[in-house]
N, C-alpha and C. Protein backbone atom coordinates (compact mmCIF):
# COMPACT_ATOMS: atom_id res chain seq x y z
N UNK A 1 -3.80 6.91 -12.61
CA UNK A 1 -4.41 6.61 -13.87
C UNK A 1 -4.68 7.89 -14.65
N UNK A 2 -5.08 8.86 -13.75
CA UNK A 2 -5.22 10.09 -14.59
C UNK A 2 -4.08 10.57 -15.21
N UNK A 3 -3.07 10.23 -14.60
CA UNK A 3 -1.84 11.31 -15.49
C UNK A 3 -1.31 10.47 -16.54
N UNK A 4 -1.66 9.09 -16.58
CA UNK A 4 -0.99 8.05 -17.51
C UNK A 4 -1.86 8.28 -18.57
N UNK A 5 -3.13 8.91 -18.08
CA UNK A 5 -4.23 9.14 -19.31
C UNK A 5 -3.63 10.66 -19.82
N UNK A 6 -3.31 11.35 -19.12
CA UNK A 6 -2.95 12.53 -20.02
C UNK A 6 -2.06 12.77 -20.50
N UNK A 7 -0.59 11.41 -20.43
CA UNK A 7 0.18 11.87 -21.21
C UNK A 7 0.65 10.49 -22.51
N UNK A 8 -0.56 9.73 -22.27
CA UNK A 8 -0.56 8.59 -23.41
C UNK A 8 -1.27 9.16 -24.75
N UNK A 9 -0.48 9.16 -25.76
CA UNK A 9 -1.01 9.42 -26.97
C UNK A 9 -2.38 8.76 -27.63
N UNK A 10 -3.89 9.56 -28.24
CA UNK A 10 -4.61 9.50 -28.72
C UNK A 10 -4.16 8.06 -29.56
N UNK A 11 -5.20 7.09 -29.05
CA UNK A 11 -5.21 5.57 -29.58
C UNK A 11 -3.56 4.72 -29.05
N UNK A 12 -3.15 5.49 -27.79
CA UNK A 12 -2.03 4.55 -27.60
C UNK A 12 -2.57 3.55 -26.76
N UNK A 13 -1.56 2.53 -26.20
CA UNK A 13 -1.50 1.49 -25.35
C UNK A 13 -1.19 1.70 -24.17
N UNK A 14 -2.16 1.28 -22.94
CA UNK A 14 -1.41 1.92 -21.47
C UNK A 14 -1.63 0.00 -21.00
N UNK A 15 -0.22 -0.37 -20.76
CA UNK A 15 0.26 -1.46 -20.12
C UNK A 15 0.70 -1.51 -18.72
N UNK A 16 -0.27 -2.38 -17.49
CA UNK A 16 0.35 -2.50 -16.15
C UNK A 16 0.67 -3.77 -15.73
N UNK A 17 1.28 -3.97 -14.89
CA UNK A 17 1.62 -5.84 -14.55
C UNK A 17 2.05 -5.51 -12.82
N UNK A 18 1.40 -6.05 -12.56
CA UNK A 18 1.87 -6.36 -10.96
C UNK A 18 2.05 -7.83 -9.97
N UNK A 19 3.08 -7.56 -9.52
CA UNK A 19 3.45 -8.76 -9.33
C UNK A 19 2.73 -9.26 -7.82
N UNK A 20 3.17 -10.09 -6.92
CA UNK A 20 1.85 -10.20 -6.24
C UNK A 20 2.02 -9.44 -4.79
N UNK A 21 0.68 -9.46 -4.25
CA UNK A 21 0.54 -8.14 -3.31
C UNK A 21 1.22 -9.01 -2.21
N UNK A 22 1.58 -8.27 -1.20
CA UNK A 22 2.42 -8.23 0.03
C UNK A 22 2.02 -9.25 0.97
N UNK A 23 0.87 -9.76 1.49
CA UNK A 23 0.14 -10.67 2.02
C UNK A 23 -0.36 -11.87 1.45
N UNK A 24 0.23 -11.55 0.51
CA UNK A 24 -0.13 -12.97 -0.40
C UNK A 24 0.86 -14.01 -0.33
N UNK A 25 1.16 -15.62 -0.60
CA UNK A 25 2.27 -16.62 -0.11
C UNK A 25 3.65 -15.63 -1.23
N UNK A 26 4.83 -15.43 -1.17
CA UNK A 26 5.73 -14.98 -1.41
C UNK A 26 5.37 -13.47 -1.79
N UNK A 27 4.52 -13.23 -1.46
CA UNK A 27 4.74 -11.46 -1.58
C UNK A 27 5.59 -10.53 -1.49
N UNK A 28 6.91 -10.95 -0.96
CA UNK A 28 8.47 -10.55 -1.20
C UNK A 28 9.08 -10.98 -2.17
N UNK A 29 8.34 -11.27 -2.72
CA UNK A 29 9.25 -12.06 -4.02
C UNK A 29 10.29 -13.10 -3.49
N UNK A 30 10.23 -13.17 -2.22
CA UNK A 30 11.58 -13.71 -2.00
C UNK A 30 10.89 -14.95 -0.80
N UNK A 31 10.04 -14.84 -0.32
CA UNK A 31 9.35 -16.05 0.78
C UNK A 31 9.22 -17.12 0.36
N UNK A 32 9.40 -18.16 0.74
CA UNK A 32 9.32 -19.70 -0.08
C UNK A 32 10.56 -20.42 -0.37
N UNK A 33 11.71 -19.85 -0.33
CA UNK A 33 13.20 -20.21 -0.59
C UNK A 33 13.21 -21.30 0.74
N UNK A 34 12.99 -22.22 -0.01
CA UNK A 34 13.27 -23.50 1.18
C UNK A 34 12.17 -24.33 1.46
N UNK A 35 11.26 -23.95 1.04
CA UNK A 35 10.19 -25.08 1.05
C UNK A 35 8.60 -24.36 1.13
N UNK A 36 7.60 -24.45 1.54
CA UNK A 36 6.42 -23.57 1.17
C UNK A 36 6.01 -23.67 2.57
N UNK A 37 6.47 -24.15 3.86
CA UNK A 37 6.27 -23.88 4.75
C UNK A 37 6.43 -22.08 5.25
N UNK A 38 7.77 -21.87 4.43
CA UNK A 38 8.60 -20.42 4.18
C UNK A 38 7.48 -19.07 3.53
N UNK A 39 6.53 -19.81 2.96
CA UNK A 39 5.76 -18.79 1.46
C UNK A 39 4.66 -17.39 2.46
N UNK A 40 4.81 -17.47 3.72
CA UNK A 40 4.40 -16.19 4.52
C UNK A 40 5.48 -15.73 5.52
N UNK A 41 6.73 -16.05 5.42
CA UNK A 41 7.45 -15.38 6.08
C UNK A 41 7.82 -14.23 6.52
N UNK A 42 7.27 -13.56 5.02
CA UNK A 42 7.52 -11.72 5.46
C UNK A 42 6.55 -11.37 6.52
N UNK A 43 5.26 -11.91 6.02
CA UNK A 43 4.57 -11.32 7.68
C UNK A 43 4.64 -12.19 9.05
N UNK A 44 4.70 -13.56 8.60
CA UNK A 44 4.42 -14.04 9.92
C UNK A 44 5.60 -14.07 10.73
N UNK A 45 6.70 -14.15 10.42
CA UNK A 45 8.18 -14.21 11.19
C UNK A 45 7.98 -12.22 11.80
N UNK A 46 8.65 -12.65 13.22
CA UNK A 46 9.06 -11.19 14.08
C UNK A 46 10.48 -10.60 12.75
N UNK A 47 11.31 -9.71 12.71
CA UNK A 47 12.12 -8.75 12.06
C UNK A 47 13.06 -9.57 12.21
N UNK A 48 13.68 -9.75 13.48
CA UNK A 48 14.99 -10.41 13.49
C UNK A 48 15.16 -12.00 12.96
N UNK A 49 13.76 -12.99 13.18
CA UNK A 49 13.82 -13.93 12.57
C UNK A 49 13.58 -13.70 10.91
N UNK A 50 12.78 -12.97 10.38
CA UNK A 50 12.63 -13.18 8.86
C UNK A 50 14.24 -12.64 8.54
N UNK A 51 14.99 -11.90 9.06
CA UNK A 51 16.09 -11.41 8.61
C UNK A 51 16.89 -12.88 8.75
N UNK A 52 16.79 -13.17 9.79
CA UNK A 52 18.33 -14.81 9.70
C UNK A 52 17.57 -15.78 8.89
N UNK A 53 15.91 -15.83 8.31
CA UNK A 53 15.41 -16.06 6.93
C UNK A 53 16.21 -15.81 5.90
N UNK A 54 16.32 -14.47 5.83
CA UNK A 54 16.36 -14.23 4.96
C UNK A 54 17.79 -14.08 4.56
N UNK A 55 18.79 -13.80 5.45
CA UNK A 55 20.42 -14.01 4.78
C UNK A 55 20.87 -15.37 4.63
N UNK A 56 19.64 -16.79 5.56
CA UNK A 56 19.92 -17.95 4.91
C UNK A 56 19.91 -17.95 3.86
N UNK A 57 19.28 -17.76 3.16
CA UNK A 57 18.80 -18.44 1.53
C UNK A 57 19.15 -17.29 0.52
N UNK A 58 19.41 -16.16 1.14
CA UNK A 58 20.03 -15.18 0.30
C UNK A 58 21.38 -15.74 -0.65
N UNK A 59 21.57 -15.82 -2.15
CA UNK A 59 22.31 -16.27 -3.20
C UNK A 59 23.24 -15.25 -3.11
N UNK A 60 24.65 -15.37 -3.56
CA UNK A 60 25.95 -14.53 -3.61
C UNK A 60 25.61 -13.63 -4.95
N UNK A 61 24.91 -13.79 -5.83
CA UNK A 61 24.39 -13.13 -6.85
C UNK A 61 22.88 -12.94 -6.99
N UNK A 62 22.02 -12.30 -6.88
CA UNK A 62 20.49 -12.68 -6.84
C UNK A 62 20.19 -11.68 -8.48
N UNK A 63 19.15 -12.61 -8.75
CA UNK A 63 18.33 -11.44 -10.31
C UNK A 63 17.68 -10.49 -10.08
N UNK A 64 17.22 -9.56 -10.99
CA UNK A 64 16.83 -8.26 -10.94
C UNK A 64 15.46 -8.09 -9.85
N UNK A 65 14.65 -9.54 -10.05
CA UNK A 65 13.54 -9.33 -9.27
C UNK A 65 13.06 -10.25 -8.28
N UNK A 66 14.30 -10.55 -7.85
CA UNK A 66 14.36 -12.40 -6.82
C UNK A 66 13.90 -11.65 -5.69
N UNK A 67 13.52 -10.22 -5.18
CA UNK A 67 13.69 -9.93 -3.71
C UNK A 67 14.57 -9.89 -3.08
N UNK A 68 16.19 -10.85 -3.53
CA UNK A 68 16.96 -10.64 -2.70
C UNK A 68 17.77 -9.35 -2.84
């Protein structure tokens, strides 16, 4: 915050947006693909299961901020 304060111009606009934290239901942006049973997968699945999660439902094209 300090450096966004020192290099934002006298009466400018300082804009943040965050999307949701990590422990929260889809906090990968990407948990929930398949039903909301899915919406804590990043933490509660071991590595190798959230991964065969996660190349299930993984799209041949994904958008800029799908997680995939």
């Amino acid at each position: 915050m300090a450096e966004s304060a020192r290099v934002l111009r006298t009466g400018g606009s300082f804009y943040a947006t965050y999307g949701p934290m990590w422990f929260c239901a889809a906090g990968d942006h990407f948990s929930g693909r398949g039903g909301l049973e899915h919406v804590f997968a990043h933490v509660e699945y071991d590595e190798s299961t959230y991964k065969e999660y996660f190349d299930s439902y993984l799209l041949p094209e994904e958008e800029f901020q799908s997680g995939g």
